[in-house]
N, C-alpha and C. Protein backbone atom coordinates (compact mmCIF):
# COMPACT_ATOMS: atom_id res chain seq x y z
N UNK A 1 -29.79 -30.43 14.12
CA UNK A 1 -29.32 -29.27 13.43
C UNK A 1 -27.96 -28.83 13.98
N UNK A 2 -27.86 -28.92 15.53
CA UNK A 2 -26.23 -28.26 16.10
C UNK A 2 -25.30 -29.63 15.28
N UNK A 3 -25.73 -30.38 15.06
CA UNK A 3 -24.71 -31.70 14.92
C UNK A 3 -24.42 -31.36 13.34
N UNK A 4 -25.26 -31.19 12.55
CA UNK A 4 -24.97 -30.54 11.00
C UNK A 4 -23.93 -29.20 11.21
N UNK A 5 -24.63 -28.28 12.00
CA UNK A 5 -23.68 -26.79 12.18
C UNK A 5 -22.47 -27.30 12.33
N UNK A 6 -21.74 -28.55 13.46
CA UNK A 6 -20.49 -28.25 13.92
C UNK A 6 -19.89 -28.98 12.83
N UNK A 7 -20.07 -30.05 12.37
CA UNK A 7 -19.77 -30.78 11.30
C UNK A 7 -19.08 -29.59 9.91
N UNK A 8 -20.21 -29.03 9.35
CA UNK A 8 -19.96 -27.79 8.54
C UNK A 8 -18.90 -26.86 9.15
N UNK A 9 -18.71 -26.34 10.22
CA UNK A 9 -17.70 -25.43 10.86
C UNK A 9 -16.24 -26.28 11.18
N UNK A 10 -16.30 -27.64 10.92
CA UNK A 10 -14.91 -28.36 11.22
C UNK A 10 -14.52 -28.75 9.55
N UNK A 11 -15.77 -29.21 8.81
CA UNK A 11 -15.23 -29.27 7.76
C UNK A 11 -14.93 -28.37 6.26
N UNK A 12 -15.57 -26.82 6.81
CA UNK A 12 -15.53 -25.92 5.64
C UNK A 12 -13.85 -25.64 5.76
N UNK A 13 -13.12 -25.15 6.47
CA UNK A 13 -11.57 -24.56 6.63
C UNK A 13 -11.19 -25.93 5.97
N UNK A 14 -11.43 -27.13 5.85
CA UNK A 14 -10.48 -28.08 5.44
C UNK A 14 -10.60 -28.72 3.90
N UNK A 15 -12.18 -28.25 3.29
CA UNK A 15 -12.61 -28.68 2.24
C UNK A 15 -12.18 -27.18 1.45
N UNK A 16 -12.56 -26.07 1.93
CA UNK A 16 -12.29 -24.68 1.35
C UNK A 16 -11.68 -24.10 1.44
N UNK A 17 -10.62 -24.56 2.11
CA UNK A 17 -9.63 -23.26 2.59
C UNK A 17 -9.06 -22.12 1.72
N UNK A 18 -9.45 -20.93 2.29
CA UNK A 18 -8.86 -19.83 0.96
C UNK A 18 -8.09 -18.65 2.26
N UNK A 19 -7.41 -18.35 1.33
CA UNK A 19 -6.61 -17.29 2.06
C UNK A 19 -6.22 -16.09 1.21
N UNK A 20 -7.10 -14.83 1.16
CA UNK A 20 -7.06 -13.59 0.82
C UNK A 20 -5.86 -12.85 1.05
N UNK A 21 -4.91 -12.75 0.06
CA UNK A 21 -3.98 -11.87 -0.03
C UNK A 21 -4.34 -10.47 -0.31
N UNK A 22 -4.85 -9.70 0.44
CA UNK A 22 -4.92 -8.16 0.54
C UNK A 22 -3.89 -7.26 -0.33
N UNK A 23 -2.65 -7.60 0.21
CA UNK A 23 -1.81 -6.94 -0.09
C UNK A 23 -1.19 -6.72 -1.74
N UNK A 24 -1.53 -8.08 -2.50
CA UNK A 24 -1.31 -8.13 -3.81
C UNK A 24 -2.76 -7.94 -4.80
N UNK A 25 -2.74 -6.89 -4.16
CA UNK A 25 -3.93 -6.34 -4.88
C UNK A 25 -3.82 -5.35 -5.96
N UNK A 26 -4.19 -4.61 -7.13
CA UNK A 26 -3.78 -3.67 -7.69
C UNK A 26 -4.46 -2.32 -6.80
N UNK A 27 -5.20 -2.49 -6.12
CA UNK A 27 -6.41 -1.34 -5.29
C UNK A 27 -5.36 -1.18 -3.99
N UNK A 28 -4.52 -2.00 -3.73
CA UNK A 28 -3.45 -2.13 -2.04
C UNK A 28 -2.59 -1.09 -2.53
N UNK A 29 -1.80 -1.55 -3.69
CA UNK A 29 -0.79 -1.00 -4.79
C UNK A 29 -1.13 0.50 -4.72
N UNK A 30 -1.92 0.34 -5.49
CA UNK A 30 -2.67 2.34 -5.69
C UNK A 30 -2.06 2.88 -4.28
N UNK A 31 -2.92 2.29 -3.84
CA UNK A 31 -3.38 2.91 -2.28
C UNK A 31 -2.17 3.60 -1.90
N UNK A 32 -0.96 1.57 -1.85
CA UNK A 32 0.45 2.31 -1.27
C UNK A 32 0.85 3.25 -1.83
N UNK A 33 0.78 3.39 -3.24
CA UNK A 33 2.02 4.94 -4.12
C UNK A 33 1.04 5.55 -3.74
N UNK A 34 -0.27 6.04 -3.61
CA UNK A 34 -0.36 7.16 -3.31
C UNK A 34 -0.28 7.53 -1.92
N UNK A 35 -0.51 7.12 -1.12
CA UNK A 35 0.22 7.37 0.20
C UNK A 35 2.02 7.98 0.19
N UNK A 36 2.75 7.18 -0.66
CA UNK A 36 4.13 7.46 -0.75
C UNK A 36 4.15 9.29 -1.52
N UNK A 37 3.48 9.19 -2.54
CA UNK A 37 3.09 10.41 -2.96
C UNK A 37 2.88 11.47 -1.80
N UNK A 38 1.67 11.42 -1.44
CA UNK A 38 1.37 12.16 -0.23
C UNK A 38 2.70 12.60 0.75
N UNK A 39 3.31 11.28 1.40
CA UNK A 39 3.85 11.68 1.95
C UNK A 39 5.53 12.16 1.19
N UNK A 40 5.92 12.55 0.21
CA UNK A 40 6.75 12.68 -0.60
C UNK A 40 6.48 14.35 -0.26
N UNK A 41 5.46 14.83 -0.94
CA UNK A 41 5.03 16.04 -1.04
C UNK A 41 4.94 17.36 -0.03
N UNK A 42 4.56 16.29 1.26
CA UNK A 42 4.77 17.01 2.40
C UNK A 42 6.18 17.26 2.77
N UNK A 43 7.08 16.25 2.70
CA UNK A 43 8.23 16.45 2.72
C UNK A 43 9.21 17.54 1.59
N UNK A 44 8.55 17.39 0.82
CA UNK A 44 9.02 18.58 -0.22
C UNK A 44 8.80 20.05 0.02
N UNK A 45 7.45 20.08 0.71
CA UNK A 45 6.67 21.44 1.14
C UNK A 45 7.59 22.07 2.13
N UNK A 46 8.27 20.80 2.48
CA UNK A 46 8.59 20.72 4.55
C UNK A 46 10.52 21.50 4.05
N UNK A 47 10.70 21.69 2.45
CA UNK A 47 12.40 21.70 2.01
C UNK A 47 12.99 20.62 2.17
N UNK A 48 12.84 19.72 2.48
CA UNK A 48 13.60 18.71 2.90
C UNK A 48 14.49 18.24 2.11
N UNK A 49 15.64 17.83 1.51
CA UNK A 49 16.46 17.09 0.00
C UNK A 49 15.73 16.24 -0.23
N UNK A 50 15.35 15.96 -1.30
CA UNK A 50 15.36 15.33 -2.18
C UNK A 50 15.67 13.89 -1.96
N UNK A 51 17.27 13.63 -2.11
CA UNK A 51 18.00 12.68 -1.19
C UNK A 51 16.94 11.89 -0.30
N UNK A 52 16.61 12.93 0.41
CA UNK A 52 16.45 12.04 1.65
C UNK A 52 14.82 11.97 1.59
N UNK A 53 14.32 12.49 0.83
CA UNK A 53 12.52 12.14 -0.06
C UNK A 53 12.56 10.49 -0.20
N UNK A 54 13.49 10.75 -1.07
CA UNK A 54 14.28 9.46 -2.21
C UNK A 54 14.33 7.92 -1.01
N UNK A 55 14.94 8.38 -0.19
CA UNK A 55 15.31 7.48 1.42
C UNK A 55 14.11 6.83 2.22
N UNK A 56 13.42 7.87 2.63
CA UNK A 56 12.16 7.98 3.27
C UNK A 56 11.19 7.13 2.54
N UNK A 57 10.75 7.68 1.27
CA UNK A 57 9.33 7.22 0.67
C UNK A 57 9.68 5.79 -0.25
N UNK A 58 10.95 5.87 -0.87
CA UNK A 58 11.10 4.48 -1.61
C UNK A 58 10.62 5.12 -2.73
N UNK A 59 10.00 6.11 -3.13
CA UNK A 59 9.73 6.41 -4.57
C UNK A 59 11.02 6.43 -5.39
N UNK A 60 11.65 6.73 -6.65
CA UNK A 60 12.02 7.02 -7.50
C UNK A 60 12.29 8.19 -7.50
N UNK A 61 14.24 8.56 -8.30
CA UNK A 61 14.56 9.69 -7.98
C UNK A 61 13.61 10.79 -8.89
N UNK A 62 13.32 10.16 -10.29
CA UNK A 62 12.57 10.80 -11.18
C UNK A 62 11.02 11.22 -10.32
N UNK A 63 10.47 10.08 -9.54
CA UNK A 63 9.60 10.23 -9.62
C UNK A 63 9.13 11.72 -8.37
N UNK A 64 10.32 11.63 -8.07
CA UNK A 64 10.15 12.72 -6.53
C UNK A 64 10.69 14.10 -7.52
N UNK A 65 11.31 14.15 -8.25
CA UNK A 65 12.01 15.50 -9.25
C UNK A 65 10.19 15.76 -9.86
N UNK A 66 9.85 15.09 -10.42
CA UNK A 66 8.30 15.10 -10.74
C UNK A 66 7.63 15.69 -10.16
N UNK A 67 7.72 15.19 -8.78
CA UNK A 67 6.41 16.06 -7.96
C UNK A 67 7.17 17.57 -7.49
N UNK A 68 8.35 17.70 -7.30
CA UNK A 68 8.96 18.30 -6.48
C UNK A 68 8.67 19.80 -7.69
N UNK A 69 9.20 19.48 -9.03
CA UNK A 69 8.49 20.48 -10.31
C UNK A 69 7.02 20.66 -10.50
N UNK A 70 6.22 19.61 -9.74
CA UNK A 70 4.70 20.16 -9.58
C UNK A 70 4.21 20.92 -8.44
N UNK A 71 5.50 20.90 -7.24
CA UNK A 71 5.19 21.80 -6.06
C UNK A 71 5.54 22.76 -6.48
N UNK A 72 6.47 22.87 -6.99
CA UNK A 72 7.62 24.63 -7.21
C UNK A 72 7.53 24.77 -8.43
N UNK A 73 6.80 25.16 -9.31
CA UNK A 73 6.92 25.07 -11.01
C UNK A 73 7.78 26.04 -11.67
């Protein structure tokens, strides 16, 4: 039976090999903009320009004028 186990453990990585990209996920994606969101918002709360929202988070100038009219309406 150990002689089957090691056999199987030398030959699964070479017959199966898969490699999970996490990151190109649509659920990673979400995750990241809303994190960028989040932290967009705080920075807006915080006065900060805009500008430098824009710098910081990588969002979109629209998309930070967006939130920035849903903090301060």
């Amino acid at each position: 039976m150990r002689k089957l186990e090691n056999e199987i453990n030398i030959l699964i990585p070479t017959v199966m090999p898969f490699d999970i990209d996490y990151k190109d996920t649509p659920t990673w994606r979400k995750a990241q903009l809303e994190g960028k969101f989040e932290i967009a918002k705080t920075m807006l709360i915080e006065k900060m320009p805009v500008a430098q929202v824009v710098k910081f988070t990588k969002l979109t100038l629209e998309q930070v004028q967006t939130l920035e009219k849903e903090i301060n309406p």
